[in-house]
C-alpha atoms as a PDB file:
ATOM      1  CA  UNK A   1       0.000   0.000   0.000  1.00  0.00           C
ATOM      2  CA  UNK A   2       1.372   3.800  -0.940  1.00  0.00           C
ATOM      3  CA  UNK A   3       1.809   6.063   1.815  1.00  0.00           C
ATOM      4  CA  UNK A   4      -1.566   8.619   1.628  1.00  0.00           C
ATOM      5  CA  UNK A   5       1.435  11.668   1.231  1.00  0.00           C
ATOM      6  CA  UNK A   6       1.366  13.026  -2.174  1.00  0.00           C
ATOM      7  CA  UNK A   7       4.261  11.727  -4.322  1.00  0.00           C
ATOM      8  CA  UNK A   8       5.269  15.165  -5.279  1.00  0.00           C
ATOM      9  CA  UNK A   9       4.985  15.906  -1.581  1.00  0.00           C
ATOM     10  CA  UNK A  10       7.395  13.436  -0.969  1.00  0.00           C
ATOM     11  CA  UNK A  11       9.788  14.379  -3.606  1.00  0.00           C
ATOM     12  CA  UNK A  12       9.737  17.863  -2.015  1.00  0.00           C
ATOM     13  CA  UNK A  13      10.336  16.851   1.583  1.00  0.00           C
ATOM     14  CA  UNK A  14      13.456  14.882  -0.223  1.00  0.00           C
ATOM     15  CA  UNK A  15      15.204  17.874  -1.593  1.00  0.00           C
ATOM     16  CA  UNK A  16      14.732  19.899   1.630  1.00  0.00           C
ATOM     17  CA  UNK A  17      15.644  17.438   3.788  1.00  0.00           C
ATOM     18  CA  UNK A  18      18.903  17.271   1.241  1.00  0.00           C
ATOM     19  CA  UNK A  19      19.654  20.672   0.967  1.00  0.00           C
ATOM     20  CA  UNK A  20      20.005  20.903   4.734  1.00  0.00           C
ATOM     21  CA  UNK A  21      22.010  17.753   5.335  1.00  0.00           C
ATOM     22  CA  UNK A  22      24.527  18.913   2.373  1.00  0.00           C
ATOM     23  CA  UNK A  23      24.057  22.582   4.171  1.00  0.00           C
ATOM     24  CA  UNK A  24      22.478  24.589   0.853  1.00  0.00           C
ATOM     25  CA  UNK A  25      20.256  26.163   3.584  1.00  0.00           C
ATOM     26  CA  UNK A  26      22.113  28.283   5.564  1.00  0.00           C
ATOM     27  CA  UNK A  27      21.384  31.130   8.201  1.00  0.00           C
ATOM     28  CA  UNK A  28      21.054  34.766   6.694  1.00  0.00           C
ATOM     29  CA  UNK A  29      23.985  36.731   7.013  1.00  0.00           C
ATOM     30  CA  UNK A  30      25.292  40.732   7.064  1.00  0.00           C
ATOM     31  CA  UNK A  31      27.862  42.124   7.587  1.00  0.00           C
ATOM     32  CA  UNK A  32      29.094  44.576  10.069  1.00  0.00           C
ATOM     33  CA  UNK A  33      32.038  46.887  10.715  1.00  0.00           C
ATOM     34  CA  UNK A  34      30.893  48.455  13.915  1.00  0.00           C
ATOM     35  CA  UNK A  35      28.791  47.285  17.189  1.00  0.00           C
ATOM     36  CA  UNK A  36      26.703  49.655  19.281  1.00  0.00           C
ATOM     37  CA  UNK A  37      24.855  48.515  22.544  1.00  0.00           C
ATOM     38  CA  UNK A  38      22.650  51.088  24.571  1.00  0.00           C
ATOM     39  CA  UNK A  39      21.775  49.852  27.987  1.00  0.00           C
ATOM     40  CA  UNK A  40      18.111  50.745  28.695  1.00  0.00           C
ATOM     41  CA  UNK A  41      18.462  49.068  31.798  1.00  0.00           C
ATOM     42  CA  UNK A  42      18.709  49.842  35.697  1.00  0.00           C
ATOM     43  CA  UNK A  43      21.781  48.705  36.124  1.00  0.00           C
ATOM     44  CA  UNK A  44      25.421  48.675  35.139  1.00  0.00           C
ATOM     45  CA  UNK A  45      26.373  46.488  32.002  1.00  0.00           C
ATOM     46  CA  UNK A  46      29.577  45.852  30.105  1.00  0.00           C
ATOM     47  CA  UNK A  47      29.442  45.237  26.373  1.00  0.00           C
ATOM     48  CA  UNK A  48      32.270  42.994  24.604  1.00  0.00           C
ATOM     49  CA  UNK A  49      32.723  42.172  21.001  1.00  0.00           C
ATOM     50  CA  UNK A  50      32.222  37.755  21.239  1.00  0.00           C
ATOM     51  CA  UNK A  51      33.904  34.901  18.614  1.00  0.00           C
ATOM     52  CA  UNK A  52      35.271  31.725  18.199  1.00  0.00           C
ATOM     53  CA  UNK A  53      38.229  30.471  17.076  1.00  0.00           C
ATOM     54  CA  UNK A  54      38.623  27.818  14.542  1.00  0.00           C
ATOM     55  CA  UNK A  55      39.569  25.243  17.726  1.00  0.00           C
ATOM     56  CA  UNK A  56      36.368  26.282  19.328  1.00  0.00           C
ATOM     57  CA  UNK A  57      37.711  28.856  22.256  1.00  0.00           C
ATOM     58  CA  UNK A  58      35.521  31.381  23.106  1.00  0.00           C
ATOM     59  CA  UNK A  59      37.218  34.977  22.569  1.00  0.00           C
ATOM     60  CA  UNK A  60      35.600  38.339  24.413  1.00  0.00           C
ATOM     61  CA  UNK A  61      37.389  41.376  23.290  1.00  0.00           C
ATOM     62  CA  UNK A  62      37.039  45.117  23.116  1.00  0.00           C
ATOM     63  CA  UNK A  63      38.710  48.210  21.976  1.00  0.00           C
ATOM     64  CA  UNK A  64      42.021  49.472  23.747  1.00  0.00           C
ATOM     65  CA  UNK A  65      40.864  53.035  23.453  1.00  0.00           C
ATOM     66  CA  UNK A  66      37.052  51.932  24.885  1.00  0.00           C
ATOM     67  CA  UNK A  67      35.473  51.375  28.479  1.00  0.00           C
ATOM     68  CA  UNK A  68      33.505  48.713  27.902  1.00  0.00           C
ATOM     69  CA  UNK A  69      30.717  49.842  30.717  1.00  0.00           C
ATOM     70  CA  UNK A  70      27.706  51.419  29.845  1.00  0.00           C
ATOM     71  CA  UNK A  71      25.042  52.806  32.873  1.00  0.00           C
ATOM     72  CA  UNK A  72      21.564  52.729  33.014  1.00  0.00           C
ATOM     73  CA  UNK A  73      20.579  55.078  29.922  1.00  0.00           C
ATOM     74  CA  UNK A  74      24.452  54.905  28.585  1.00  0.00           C
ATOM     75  CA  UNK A  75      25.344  53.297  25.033  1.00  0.00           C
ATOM     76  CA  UNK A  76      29.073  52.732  23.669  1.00  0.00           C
ATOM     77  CA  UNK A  77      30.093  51.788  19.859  1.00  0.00           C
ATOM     78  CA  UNK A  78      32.928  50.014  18.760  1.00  0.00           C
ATOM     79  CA  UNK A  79      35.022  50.239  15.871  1.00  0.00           C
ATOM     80  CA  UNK A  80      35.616  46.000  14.898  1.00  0.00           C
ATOM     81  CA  UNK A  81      39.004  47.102  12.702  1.00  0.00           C
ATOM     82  CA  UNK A  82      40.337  49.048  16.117  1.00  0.00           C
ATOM     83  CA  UNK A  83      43.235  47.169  18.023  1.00  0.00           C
ATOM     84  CA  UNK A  84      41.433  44.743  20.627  1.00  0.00           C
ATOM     85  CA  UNK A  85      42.580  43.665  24.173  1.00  0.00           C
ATOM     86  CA  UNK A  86      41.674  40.157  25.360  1.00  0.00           C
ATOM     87  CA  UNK A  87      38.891  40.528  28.229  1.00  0.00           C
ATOM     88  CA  UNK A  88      38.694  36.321  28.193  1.00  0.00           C
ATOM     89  CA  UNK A  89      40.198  33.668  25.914  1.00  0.00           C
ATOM     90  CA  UNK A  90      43.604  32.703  24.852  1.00  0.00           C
ATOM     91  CA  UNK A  91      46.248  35.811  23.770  1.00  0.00           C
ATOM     92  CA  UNK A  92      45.485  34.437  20.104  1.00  0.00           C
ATOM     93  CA  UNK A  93      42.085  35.998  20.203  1.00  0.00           C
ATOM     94  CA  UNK A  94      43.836  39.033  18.208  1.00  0.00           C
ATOM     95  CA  UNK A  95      45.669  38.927  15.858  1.00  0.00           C
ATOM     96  CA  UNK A  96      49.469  40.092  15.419  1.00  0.00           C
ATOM     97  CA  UNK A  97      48.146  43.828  14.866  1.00  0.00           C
ATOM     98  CA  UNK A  98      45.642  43.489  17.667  1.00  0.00           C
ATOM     99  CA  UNK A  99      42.692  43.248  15.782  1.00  0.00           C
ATOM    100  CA  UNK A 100      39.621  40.867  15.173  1.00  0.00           C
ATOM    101  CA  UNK A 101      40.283  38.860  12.026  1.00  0.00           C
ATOM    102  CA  UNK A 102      38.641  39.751   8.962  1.00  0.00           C
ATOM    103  CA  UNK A 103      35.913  37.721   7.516  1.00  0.00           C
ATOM    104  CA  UNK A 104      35.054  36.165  10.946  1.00  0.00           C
ATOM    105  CA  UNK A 105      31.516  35.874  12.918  1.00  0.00           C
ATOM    106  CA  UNK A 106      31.168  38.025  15.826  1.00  0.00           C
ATOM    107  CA  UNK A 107      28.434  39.020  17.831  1.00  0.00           C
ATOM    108  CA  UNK A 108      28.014  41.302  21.214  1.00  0.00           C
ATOM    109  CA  UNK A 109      28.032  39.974  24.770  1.00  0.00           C
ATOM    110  CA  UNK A 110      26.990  42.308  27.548  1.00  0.00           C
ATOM    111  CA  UNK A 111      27.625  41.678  31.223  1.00  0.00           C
ATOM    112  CA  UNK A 112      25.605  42.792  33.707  1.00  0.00           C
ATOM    113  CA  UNK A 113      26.882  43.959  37.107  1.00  0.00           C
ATOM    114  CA  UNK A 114      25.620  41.392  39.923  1.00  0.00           C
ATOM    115  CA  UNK A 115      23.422  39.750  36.828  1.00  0.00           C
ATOM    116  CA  UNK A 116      23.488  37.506  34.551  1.00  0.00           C
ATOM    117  CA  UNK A 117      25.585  37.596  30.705  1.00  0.00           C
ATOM    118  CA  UNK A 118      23.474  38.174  27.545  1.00  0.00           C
ATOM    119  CA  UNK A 119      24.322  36.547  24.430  1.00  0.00           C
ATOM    120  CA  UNK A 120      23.948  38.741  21.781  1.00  0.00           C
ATOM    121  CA  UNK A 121      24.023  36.003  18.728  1.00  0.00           C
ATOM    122  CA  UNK A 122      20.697  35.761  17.020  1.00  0.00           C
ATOM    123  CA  UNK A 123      19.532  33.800  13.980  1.00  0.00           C
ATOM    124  CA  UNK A 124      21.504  36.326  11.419  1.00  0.00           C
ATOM    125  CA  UNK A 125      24.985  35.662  11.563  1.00  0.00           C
ATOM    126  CA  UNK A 126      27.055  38.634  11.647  1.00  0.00           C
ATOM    127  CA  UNK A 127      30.309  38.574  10.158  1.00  0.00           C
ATOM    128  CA  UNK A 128      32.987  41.028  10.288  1.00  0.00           C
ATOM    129  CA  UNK A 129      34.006  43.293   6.778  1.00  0.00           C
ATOM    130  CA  UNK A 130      35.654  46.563   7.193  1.00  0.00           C
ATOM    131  CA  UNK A 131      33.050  47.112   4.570  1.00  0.00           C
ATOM    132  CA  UNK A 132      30.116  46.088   6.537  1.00  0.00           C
ATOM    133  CA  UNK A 133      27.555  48.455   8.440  1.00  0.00           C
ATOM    134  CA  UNK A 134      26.648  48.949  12.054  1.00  0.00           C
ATOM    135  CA  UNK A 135      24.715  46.541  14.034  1.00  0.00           C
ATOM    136  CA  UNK A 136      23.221  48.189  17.233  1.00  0.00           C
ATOM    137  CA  UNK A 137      21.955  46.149  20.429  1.00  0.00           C
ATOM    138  CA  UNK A 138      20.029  46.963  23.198  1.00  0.00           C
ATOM    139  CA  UNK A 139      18.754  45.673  26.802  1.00  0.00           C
ATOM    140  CA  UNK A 140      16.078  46.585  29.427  1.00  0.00           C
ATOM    141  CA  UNK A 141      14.457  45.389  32.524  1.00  0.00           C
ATOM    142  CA  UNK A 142      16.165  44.740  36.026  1.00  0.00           C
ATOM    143  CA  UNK A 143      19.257  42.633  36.482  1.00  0.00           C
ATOM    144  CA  UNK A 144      17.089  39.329  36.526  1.00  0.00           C
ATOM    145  CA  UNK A 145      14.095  40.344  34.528  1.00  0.00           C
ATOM    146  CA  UNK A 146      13.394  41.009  30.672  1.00  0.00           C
ATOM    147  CA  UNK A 147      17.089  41.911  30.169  1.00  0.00           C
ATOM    148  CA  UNK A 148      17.932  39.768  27.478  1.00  0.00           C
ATOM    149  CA  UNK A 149      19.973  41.310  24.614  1.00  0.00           C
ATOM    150  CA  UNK A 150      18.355  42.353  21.587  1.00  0.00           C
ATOM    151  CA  UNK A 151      18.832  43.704  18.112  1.00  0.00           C
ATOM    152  CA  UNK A 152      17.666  47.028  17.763  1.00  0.00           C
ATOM    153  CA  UNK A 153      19.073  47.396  14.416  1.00  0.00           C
ATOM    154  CA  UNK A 154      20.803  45.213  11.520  1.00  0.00           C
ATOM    155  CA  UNK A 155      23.235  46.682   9.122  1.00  0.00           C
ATOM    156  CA  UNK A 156      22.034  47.870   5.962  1.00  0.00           C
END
């Protein structure tokens, strides 16, 4: 007995079940030269620039020349081509000039004082192009309530 699905159905559960396993359906992607966060919070956060290495460390860097804490009603914006310091990961996190490499994905972190840490990756990946746009983020709430990181606004 046939299965009661439609054999063109079929054929077209197939090819998209393909496509993903061979990975011809990827995430959207932009890219970015420069992260902004604006804490609409009450409290104290810290906003890092967050990547991976090709061996899977986690890397949390920001600009030399940058605080990296924002108050309640503060923003900050970071160049991604400006020389980095390591916050957390291995010294290898920038490269020999002190910068993020090109052509990588990055995405914002933000740390909130006697909170919790935010994420900032969301279903766009967001790779870094010195020709790329800005990508701005933004949190609210308390320290434990409705503070989770969000994208205010995607590169053009």
């Amino acid at each position: 007995m046939k299965s009661g699905m439609p054999r063109i159905l079929r054929a077209l559960v197939y090819v998209i079940v393909g496509a993903m396993a061979t990975g011809l359906a990827t995430a959207s992607e932009v890219t970015a030269n420069t992260m902004k966060y604006s804490n609409d919070g009450a409290y104290v956060a810290r906003f890092y620039i967050q990547y991976k290495l090709d061996d899977g460390k986690s890397c949390w860097v920001k600009p030399k020349s940058m605080t990296a804490y924002a108050g309640p009603g503060g923003w900050i914006q970071y160049g991604l081509d400006d020389k980095m310091q390591v916050f957390y990961g291995p010294s290898r996190c920038v490269d020999v000039g002190g910068g993020i490499p090109n052509g990588i994905e990055v995405w914002g972190r933000v740390q909130i004082d006697s909170g919790s840490s935010e994420n900032c990756r969301k279903s766009k990946r967001v790779i870094y192009q010195s020709s790329g746009g800005l990508i701005s983020y933004k949190t609210k709430g308390t320290t434990f309530n409705k503070n989770r990181c969000r994208v205010a606004s995607w590169p053009d």
